[in-house]
N, C-alpha and C. Protein backbone atom coordinates (compact mmCIF):
# COMPACT_ATOMS: atom_id res chain seq x y z
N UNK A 1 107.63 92.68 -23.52
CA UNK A 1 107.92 92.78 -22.11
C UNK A 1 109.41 92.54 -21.81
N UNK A 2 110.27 91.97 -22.76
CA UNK A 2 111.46 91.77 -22.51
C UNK A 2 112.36 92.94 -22.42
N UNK A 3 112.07 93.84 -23.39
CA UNK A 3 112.44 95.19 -23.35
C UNK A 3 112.65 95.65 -21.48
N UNK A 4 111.58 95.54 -21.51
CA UNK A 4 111.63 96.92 -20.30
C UNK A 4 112.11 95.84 -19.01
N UNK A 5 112.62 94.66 -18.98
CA UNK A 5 113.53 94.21 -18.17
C UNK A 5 115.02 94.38 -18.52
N UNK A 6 114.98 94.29 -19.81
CA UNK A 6 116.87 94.81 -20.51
C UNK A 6 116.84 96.27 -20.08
N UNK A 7 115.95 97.06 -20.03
CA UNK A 7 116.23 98.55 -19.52
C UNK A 7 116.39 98.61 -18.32
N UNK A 8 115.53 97.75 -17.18
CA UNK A 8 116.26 97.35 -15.85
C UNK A 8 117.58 96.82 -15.52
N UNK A 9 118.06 96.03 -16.30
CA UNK A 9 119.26 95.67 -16.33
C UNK A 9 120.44 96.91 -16.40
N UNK A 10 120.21 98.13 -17.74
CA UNK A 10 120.97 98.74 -17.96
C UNK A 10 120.87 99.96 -16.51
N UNK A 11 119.57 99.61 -16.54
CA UNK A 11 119.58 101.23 -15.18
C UNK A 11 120.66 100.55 -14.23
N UNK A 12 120.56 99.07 -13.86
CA UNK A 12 121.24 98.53 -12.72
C UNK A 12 122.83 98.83 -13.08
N UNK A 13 123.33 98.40 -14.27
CA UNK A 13 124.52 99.22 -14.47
C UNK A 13 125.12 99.89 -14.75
N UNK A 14 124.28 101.24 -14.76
CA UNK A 14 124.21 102.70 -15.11
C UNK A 14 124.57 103.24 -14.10
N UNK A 15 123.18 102.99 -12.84
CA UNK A 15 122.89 103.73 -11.90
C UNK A 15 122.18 104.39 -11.61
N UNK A 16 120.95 104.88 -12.96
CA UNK A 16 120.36 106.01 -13.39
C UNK A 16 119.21 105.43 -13.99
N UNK A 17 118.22 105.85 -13.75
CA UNK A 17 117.04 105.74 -14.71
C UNK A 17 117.52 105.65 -16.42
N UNK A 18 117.04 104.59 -17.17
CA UNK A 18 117.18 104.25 -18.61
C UNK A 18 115.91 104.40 -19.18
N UNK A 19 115.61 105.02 -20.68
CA UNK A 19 114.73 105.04 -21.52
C UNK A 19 115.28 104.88 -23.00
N UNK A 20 114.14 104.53 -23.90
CA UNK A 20 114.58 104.22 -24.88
C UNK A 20 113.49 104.37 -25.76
N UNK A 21 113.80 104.49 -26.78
CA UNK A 21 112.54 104.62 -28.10
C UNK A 21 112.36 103.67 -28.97
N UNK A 22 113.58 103.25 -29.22
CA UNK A 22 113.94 101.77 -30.01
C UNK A 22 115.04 101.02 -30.17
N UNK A 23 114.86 99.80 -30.72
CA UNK A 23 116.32 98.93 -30.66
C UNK A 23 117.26 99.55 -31.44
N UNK A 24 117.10 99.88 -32.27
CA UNK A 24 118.17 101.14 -32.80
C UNK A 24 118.94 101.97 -32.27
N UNK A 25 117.89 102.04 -30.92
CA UNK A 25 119.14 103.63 -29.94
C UNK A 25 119.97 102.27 -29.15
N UNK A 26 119.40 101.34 -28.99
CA UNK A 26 120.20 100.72 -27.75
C UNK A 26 121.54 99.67 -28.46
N UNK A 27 121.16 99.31 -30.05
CA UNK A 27 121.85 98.69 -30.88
C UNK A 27 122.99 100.03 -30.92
N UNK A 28 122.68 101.43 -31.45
CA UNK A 28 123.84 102.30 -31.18
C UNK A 28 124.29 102.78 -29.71
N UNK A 29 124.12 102.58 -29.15
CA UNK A 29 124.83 102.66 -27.12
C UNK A 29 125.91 101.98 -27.37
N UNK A 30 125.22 100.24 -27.42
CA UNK A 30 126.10 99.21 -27.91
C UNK A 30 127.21 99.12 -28.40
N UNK A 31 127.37 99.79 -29.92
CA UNK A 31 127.94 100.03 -30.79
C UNK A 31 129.31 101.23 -30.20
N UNK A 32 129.23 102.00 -29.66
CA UNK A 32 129.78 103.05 -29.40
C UNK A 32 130.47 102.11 -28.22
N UNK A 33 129.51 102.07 -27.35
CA UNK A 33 130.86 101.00 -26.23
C UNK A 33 131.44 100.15 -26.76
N UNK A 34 130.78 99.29 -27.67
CA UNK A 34 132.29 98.44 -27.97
C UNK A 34 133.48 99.32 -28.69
N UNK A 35 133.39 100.64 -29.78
CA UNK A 35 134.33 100.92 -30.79
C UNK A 35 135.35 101.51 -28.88
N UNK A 36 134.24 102.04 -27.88
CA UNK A 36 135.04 102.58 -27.15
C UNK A 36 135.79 101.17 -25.71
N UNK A 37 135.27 100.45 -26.17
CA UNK A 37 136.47 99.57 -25.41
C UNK A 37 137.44 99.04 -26.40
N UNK A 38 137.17 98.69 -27.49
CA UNK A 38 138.58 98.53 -28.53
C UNK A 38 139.54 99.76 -28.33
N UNK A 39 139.11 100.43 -27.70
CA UNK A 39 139.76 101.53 -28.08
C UNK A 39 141.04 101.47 -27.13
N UNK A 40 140.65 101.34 -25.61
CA UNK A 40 141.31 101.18 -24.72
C UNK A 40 141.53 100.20 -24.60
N UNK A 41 141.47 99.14 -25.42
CA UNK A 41 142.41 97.70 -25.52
C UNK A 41 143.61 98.15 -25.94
């Protein structure tokens, strides 16, 4: 059940309806925003 409140969270700072299949897709989201805020550090 914790899941599908962290997907509320992300819709809230999305803006947009969030889905997901597994911690894997959301571990790589993750992953990609951070290489992409190092980036623009």
């Amino acid at each position: 059940m914790k899941a599908i409140s962290y997907l509320g969270e992300i819709e809230k700072l999305l803006g947009v309806p969030a889905t997901t299949r597994s911690w894997n897709t959301i571990k790589k989201v993750a992953d990609i925003l951070e290489h992409a805020l190092e980036a623009i550090s």
